[in-house]
N, C-alpha and C. Protein backbone atom coordinates (compact mmCIF):
# COMPACT_ATOMS: atom_id res chain seq x y z
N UNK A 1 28.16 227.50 16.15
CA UNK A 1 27.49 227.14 17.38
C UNK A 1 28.29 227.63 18.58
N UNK A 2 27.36 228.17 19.68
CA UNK A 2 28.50 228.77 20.98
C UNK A 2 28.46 227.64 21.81
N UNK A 3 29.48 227.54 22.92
CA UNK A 3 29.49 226.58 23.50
C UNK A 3 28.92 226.69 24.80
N UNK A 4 27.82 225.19 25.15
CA UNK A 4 26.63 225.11 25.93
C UNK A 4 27.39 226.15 27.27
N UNK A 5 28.26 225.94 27.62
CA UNK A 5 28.80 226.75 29.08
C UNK A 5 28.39 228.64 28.84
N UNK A 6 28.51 228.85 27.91
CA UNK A 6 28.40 230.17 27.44
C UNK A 6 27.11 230.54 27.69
N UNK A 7 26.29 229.82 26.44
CA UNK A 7 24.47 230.05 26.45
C UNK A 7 23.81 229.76 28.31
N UNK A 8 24.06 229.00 28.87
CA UNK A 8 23.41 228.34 29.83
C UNK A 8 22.49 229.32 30.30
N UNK A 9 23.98 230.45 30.74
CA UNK A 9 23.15 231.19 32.06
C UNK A 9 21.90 232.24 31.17
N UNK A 10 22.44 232.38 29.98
CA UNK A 10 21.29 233.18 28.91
C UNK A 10 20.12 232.18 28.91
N UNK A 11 20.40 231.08 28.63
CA UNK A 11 18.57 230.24 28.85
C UNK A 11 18.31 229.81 29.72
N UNK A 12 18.77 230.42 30.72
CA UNK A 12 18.28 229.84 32.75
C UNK A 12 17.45 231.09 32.67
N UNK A 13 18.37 232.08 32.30
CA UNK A 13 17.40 233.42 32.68
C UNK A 13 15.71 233.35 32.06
N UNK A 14 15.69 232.93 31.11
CA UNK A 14 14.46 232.69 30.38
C UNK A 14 13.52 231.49 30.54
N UNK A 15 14.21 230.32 30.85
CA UNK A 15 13.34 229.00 31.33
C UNK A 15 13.22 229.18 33.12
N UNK A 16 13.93 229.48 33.55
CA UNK A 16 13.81 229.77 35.06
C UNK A 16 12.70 230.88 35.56
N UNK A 17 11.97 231.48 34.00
CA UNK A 17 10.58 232.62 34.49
C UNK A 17 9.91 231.85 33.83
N UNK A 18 9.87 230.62 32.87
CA UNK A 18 8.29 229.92 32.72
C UNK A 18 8.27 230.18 31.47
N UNK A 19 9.59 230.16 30.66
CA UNK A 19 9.52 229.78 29.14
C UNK A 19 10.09 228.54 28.89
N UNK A 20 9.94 227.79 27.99
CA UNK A 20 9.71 226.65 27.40
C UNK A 20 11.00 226.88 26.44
N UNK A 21 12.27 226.18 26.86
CA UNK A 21 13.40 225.77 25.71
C UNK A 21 12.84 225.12 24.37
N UNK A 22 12.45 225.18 23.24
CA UNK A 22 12.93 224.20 22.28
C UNK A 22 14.01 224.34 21.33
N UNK A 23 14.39 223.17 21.33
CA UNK A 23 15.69 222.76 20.83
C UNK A 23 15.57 222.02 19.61
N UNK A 24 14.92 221.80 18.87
CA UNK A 24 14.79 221.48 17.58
C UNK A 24 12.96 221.53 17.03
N UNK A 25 12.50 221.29 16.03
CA UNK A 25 11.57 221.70 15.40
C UNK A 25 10.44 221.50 16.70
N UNK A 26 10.01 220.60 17.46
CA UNK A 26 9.10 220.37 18.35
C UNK A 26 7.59 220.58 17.56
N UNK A 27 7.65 220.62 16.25
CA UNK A 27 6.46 220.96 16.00
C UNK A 27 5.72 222.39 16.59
N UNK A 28 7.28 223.48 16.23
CA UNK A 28 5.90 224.78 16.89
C UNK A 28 5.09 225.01 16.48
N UNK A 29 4.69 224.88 15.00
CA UNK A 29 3.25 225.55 14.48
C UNK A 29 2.19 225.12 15.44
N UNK A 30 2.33 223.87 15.88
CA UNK A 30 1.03 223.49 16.39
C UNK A 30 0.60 223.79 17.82
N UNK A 31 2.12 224.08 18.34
CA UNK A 31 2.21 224.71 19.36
C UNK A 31 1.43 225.94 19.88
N UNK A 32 1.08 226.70 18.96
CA UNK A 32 1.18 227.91 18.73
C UNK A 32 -0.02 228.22 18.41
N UNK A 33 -0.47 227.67 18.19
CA UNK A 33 -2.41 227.48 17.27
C UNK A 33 -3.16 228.05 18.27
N UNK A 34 -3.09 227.69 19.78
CA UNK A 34 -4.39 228.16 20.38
C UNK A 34 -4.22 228.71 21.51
N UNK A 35 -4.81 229.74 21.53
CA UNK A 35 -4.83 230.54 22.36
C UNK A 35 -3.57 231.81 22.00
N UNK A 36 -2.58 232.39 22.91
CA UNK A 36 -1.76 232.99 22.53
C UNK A 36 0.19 233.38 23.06
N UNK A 37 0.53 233.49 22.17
CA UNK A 37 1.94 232.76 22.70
C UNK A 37 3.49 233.93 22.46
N UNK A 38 4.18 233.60 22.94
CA UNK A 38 5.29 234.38 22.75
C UNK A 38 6.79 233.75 22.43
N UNK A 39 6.94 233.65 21.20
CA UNK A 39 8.32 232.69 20.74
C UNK A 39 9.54 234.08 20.89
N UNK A 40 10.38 233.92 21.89
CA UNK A 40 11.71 235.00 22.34
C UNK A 40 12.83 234.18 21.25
N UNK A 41 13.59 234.66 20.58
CA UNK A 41 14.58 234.52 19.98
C UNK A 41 15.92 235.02 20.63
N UNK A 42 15.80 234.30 21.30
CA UNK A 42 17.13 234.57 22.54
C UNK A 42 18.70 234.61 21.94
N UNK A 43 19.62 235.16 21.92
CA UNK A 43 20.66 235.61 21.55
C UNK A 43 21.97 235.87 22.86
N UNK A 44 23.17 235.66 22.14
CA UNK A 44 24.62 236.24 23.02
C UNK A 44 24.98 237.76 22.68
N UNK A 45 24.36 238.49 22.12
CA UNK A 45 24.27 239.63 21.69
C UNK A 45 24.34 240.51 23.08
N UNK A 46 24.99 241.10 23.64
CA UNK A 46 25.19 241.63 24.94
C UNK A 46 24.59 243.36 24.92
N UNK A 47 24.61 244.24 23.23
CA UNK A 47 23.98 244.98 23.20
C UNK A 47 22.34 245.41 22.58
N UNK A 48 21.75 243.82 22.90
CA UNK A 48 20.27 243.65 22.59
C UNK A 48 19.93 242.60 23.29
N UNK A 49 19.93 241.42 23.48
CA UNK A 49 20.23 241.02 24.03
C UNK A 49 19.46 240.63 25.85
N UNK A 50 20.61 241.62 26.26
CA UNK A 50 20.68 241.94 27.42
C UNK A 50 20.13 242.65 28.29
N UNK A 51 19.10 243.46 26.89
CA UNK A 51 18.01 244.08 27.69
C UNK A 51 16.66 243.70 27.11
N UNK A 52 16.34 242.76 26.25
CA UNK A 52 15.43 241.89 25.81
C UNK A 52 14.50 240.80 26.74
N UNK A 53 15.91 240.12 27.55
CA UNK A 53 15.67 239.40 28.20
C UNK A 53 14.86 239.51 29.68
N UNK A 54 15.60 240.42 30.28
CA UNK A 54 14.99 241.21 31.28
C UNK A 54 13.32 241.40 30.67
N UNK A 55 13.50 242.54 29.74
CA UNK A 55 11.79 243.03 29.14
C UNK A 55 10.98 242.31 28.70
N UNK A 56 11.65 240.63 28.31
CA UNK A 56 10.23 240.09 28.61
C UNK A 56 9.49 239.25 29.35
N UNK A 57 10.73 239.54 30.51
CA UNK A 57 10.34 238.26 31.68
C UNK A 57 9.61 239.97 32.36
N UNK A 58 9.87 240.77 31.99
CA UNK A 58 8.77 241.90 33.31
C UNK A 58 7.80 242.14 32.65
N UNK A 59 7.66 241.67 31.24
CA UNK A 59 6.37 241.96 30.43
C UNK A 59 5.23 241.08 30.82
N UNK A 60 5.76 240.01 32.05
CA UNK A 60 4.83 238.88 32.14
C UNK A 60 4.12 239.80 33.69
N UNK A 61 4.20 240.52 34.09
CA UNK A 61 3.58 241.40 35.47
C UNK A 61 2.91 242.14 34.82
N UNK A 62 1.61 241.29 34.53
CA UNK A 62 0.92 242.10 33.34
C UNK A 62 -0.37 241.86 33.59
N UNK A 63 -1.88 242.15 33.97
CA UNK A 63 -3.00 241.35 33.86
C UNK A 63 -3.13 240.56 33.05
N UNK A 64 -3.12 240.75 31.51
CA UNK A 64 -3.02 240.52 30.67
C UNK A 64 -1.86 239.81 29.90
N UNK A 65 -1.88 238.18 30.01
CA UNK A 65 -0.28 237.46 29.39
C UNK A 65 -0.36 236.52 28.28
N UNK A 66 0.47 236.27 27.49
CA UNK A 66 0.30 234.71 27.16
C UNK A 66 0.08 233.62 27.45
N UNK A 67 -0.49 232.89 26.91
CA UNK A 67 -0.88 231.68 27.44
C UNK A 67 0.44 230.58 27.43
N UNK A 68 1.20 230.69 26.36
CA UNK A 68 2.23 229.86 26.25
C UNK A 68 3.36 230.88 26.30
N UNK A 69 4.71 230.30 26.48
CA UNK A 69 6.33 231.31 26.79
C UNK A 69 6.55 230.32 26.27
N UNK A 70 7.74 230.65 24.82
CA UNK A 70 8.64 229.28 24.27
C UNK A 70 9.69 230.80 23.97
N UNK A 71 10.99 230.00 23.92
CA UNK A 71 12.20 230.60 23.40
C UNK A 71 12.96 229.71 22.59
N UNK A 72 14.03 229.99 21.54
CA UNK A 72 14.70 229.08 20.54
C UNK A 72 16.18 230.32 20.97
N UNK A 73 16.97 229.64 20.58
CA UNK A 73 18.62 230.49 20.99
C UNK A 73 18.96 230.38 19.60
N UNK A 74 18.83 231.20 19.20
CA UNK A 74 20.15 231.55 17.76
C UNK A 74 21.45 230.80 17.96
N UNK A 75 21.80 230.78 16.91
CA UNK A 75 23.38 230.23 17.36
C UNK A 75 23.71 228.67 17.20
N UNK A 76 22.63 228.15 18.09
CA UNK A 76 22.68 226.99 19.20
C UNK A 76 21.82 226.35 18.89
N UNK A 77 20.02 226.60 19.00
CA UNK A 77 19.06 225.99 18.25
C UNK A 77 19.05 226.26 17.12
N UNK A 78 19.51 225.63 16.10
CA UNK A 78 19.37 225.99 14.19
C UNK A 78 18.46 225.39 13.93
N UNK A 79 17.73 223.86 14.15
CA UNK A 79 16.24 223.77 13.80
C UNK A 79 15.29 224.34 14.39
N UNK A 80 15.16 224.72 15.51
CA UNK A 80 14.27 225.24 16.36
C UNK A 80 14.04 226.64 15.90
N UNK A 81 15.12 227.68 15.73
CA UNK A 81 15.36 228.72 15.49
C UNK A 81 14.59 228.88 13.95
N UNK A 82 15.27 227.85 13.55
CA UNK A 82 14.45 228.13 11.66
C UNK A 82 13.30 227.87 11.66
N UNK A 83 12.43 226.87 12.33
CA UNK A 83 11.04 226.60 12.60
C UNK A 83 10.58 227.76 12.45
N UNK A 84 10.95 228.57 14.24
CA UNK A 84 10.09 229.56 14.91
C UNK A 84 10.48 230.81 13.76
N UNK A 85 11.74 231.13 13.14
CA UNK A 85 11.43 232.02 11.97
C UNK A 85 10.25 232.12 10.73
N UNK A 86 10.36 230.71 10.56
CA UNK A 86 9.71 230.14 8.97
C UNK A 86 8.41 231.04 9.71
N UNK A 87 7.86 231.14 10.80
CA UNK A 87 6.29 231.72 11.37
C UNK A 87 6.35 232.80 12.02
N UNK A 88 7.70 233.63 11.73
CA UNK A 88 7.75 235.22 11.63
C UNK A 88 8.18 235.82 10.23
N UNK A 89 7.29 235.19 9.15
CA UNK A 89 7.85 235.79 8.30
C UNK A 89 6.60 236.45 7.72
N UNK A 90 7.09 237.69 7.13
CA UNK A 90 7.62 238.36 6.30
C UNK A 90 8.61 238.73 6.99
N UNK A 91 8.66 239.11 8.28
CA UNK A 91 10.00 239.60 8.80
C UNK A 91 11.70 238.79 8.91
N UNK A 92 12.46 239.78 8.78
CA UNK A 92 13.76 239.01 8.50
C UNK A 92 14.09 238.01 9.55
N UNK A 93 15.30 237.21 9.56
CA UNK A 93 16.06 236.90 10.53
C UNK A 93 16.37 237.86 11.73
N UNK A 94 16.08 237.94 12.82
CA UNK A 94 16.82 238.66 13.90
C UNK A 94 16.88 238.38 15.03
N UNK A 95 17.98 238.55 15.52
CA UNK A 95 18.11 238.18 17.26
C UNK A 95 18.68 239.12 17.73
N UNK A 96 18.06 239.55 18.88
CA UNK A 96 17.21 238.77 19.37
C UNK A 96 16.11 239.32 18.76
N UNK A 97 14.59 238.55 19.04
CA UNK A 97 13.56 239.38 18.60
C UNK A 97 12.71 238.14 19.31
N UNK A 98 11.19 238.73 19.62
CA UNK A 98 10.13 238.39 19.97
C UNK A 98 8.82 238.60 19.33
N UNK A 99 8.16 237.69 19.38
CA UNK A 99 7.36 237.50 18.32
C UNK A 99 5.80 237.06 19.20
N UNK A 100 4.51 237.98 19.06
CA UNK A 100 3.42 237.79 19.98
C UNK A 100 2.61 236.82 18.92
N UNK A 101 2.06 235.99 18.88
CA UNK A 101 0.91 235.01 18.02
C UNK A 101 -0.25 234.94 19.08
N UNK A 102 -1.08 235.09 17.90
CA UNK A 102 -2.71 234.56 18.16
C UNK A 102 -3.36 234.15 17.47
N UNK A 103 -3.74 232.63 18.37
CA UNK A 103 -4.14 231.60 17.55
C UNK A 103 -3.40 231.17 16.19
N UNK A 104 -1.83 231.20 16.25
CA UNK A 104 -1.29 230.57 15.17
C UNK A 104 -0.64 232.23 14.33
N UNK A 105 -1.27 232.78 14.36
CA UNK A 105 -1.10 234.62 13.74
C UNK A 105 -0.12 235.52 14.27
N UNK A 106 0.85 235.62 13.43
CA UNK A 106 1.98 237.05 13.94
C UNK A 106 0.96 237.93 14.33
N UNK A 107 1.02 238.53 15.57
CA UNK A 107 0.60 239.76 16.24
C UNK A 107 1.38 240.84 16.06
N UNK A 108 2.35 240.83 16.63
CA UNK A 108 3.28 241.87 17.01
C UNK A 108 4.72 241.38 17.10
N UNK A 109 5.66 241.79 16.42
CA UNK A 109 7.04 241.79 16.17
C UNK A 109 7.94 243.02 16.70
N UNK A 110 8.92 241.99 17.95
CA UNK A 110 9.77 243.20 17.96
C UNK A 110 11.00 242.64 17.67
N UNK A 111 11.84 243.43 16.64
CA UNK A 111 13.01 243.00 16.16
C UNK A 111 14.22 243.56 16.43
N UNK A 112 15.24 243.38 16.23
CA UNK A 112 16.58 243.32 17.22
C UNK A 112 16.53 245.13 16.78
N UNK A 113 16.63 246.24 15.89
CA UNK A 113 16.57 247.45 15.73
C UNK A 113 15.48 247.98 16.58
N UNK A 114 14.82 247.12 16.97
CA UNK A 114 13.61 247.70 18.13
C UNK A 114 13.87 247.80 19.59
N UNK A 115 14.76 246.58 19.56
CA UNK A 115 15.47 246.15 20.91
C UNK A 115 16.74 246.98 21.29
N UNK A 116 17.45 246.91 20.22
CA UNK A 116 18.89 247.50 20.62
C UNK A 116 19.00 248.86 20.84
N UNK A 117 19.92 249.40 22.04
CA UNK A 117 19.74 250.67 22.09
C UNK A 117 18.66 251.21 23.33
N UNK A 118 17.63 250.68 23.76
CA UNK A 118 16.57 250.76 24.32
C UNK A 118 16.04 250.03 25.42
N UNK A 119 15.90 250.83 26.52
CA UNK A 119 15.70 250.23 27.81
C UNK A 119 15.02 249.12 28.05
N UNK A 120 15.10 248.42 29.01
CA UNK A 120 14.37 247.16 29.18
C UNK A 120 13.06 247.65 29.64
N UNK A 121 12.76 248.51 30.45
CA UNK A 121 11.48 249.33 30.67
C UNK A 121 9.99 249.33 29.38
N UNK A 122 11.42 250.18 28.32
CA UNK A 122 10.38 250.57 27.32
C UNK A 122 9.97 249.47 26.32
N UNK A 123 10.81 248.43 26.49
CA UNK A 123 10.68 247.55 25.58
C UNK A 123 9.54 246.65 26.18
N UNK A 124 9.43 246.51 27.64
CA UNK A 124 8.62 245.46 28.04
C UNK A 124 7.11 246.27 28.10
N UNK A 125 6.90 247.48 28.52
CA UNK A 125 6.10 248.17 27.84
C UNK A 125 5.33 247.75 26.66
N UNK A 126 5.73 248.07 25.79
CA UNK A 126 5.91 247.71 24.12
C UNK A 126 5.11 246.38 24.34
N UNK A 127 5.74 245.60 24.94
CA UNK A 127 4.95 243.94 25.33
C UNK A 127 3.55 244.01 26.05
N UNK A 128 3.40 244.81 27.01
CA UNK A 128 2.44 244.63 27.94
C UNK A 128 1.27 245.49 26.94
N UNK A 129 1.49 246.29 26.11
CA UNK A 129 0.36 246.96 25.67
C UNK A 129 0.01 245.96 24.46
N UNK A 130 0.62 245.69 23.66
CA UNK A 130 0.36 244.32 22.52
C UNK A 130 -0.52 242.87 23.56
N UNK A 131 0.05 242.74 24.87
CA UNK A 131 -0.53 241.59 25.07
C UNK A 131 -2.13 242.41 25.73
N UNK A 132 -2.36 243.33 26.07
CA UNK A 132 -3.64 243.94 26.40
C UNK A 132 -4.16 243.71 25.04
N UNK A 133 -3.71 244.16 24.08
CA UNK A 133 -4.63 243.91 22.55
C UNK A 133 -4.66 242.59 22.48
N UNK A 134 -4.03 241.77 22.36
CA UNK A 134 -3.92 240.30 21.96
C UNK A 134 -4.37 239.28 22.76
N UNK A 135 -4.19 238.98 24.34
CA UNK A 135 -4.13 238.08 25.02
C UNK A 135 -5.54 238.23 25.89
């Protein structure tokens, strides 16, 4: 587990644009059921990370958005985190990674080899055209 002083300013950046902390199971499935949503798997990862975060708070300048913003922190949330995995699976564990649902349904997965390496531009991109299909 990292210590809360560390994570903070990583989940200010993300609850301070209109995502939703959970911190243990909260019941996401049900969360998640209607309409359409975006669970961020937020991470201390400084070379994914760091440009994740940015891309998907600009992915929200979009006509087209989610209806719900939730994030879980690796690391730090371990029930929350395993929840919001158990409903990205087939895909592995990764952080960071973001995950589009509709009506309860993996849409679109972007996973930390998608993220890392790659501008915050192109990544939020990547978001805004999935939420035109989805949202």
């Amino acid at each position: 587990m990292y210590p809360e002083e560390l994570v903070k300013p990583m989940k200010l950046e993300l609850t301070s644009n209109g995502f939703k902390e959970l911190s243990n199971n909260d019941d996401i499935k049900n969360m998640i059921e209607n309409g359409s949503s975006v669970i961020m798997v937020n991470s201390v990862c400084g070379c994914a990370a760091a440009n994740a975060r940015p891309a998907v708070i600009s992915s929200l300048n979009n006509e087209k958005t989610p209806n719900n913003l939730f994030t879980v922190f690796a690391g730090v949330d371990k029930e929350a985190t395993d929840s919001a995995r158990e409903l990205m699976f087939p895909f592995p564990p990764s952080s960071p990674c973001i995950a589009l649902f509709k009506d309860g349904e993996l849409v679109h997965m972007l996973e930390r080899h998608h993220i890392e390496g790659r501008d915050a531009s192109l990544i939020s991109e990547n978001l805004k055209q999935a939420y035109d299909e989805f949202c």
